[in-house]
N, C-alpha and C. Protein backbone atom coordinates (compact mmCIF):
# COMPACT_ATOMS: atom_id res chain seq x y z
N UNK A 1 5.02 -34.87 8.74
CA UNK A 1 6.40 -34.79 8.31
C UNK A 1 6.73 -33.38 7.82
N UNK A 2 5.59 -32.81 6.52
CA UNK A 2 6.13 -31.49 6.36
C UNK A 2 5.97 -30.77 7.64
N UNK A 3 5.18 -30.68 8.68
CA UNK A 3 5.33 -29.51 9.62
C UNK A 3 6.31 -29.65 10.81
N UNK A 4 7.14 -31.01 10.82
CA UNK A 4 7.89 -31.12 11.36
C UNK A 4 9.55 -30.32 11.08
N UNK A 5 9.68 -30.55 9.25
CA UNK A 5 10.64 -30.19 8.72
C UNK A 5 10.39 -28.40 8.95
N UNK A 6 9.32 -28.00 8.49
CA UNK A 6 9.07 -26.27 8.43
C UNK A 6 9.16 -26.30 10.12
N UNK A 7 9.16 -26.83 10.78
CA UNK A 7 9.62 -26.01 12.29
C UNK A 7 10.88 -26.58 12.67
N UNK A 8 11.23 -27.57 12.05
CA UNK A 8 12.59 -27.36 12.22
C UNK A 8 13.54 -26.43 11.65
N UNK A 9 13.14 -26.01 10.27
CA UNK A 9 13.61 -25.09 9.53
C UNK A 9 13.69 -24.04 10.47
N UNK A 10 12.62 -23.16 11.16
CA UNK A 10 12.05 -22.23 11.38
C UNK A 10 13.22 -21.83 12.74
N UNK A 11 13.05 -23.16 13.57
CA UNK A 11 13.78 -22.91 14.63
C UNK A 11 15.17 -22.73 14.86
N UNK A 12 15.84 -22.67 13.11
CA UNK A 12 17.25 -22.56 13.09
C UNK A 12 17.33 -21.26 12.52
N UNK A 13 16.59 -20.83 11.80
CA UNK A 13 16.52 -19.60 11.37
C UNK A 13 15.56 -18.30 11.94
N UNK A 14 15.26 -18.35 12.99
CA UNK A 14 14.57 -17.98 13.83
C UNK A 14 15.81 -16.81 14.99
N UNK A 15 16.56 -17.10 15.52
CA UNK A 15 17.13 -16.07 15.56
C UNK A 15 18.05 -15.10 14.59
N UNK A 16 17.86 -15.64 13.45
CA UNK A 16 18.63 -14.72 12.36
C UNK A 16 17.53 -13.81 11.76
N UNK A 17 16.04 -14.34 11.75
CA UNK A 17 15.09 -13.27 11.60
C UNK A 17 14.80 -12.21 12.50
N UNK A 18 15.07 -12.81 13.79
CA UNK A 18 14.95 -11.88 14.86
C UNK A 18 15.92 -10.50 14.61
N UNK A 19 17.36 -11.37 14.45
CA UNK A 19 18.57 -10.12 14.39
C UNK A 19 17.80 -9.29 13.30
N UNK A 20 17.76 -9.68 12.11
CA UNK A 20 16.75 -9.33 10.37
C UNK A 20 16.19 -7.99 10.87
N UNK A 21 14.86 -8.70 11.99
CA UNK A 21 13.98 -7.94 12.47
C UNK A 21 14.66 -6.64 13.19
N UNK A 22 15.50 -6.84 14.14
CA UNK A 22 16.01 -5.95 14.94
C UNK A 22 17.21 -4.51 14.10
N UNK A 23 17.74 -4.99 13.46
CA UNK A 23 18.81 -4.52 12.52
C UNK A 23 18.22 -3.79 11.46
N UNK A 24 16.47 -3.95 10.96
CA UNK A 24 15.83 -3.19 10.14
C UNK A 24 14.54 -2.54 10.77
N UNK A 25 14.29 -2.74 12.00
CA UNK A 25 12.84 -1.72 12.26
C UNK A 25 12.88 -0.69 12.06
N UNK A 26 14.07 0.03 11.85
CA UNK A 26 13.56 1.36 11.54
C UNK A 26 13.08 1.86 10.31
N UNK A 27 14.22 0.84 9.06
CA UNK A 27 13.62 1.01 7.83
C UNK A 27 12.33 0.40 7.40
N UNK A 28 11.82 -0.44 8.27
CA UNK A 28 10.55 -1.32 8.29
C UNK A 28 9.34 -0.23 8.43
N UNK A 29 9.79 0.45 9.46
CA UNK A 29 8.73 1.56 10.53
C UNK A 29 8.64 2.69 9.44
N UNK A 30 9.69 3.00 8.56
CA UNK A 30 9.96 4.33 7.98
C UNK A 30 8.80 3.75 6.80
N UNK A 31 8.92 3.00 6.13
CA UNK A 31 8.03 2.41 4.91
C UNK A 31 6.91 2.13 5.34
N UNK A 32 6.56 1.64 6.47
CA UNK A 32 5.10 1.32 7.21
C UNK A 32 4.42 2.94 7.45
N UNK A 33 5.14 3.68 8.32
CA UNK A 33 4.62 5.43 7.94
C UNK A 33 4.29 5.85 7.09
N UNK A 34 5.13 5.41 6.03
CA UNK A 34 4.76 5.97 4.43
C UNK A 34 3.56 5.77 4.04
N UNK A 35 3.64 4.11 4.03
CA UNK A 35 1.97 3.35 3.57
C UNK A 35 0.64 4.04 4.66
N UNK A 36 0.92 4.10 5.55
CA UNK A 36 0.02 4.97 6.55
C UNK A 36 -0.07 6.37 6.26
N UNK A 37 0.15 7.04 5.89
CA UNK A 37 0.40 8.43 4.94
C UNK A 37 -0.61 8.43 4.09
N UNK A 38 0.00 7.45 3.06
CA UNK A 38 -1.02 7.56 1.87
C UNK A 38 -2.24 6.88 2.53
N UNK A 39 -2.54 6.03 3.04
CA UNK A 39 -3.95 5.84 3.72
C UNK A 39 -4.81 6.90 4.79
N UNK A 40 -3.97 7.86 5.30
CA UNK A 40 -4.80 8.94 6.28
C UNK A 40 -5.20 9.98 4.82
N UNK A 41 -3.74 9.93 3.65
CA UNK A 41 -4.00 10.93 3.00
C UNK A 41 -5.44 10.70 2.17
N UNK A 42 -5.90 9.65 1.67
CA UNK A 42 -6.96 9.18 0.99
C UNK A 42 -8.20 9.20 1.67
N UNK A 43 -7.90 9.25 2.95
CA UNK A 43 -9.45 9.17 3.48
C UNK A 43 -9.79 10.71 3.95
N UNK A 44 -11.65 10.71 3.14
CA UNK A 44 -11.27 11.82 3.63
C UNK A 44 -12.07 12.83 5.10
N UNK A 45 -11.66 13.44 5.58
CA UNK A 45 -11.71 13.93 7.13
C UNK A 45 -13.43 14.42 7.31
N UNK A 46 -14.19 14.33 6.44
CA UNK A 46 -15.75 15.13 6.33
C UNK A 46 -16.23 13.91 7.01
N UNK A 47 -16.02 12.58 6.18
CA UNK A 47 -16.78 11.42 6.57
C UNK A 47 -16.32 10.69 7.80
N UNK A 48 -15.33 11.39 8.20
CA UNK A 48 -15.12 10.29 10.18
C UNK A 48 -15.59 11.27 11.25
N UNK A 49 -15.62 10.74 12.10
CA UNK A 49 -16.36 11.27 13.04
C UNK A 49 -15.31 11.95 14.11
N UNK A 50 -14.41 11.63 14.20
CA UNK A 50 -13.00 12.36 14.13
C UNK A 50 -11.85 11.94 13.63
N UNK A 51 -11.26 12.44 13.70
CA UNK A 51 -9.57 12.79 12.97
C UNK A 51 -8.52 12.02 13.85
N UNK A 52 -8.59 10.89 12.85
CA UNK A 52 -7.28 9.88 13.95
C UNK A 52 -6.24 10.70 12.82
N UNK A 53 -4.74 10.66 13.58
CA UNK A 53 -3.38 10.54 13.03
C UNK A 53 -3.24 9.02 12.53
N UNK A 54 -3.52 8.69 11.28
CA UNK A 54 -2.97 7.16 11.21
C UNK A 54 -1.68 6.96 11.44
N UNK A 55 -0.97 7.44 11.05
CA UNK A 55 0.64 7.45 11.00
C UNK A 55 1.13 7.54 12.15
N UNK A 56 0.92 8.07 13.78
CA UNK A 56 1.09 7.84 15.00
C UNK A 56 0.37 6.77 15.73
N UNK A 57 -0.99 6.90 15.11
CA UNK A 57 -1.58 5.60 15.56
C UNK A 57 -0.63 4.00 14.95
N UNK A 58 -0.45 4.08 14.15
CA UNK A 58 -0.31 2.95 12.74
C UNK A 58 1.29 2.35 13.56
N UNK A 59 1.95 3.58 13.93
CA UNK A 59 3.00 3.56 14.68
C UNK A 59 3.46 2.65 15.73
N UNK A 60 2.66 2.99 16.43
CA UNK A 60 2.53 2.31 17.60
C UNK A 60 2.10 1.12 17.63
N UNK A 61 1.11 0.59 16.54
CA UNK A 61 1.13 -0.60 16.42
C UNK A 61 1.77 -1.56 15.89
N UNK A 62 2.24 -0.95 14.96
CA UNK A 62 3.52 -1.98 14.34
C UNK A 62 4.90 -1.85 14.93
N UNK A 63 5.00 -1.48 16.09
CA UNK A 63 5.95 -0.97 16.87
C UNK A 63 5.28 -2.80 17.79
N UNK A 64 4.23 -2.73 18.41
CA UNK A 64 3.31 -3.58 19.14
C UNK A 64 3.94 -4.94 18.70
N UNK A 65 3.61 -5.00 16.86
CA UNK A 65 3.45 -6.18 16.36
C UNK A 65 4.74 -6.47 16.03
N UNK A 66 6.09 -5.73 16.17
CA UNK A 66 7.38 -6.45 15.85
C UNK A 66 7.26 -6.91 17.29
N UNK A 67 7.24 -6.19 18.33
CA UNK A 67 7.60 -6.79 19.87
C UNK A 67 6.99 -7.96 20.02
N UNK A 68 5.38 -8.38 19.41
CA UNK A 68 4.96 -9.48 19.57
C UNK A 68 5.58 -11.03 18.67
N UNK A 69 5.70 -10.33 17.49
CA UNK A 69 6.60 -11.65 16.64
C UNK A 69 7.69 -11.59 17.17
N UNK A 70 8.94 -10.72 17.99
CA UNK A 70 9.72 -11.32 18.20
C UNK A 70 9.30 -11.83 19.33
N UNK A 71 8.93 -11.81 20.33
CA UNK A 71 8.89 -12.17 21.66
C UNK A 71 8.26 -13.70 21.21
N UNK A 72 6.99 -14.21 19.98
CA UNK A 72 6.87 -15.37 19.87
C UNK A 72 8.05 -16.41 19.40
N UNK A 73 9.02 -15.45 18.38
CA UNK A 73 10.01 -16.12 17.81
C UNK A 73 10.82 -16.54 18.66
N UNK A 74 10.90 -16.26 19.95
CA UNK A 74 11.65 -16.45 21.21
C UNK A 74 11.35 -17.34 21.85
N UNK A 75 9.83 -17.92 22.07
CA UNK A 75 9.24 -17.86 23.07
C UNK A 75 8.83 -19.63 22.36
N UNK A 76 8.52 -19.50 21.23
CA UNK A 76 8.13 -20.89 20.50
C UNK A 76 9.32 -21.88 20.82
């Protein structure tokens, strides 16, 4: 019964997260850079074996992972 009600919930509010989603990635992406910032800035470059960009890397993936939640939010 509850997982019936939470996907019914889900499936009415499900394209309004999408719009949510769509209408804020950039400020999403801009704050996700940030947090990736301070994580390339903390680690430090002696102990890796090379030098990733987190913040281009980090990029691209959460770039990945909105396309994938929305495309499930669609797709469910």
């Amino acid at each position: 019964m509850r997982n019936r009600i939470r996907n019914s919930i889900f499936r009415l509010a499900r394209k309004d997260v999408i719009d949510f989603l769509e209408d804020h990635e950039e400020e999403l992406l801009q704050i996700f850079r940030e947090e990736l910032q301070v994580v390339d800035d903390n680690m430090p470059e002696e102990e890796l074996f090379i030098d990733i960009h987190m913040v281009r890397l980090g990029e691209q993936l959460m770039i990945s992972v909105l396309r994938a939640l929305k495309r499930f939010m669609r797709e469910v």
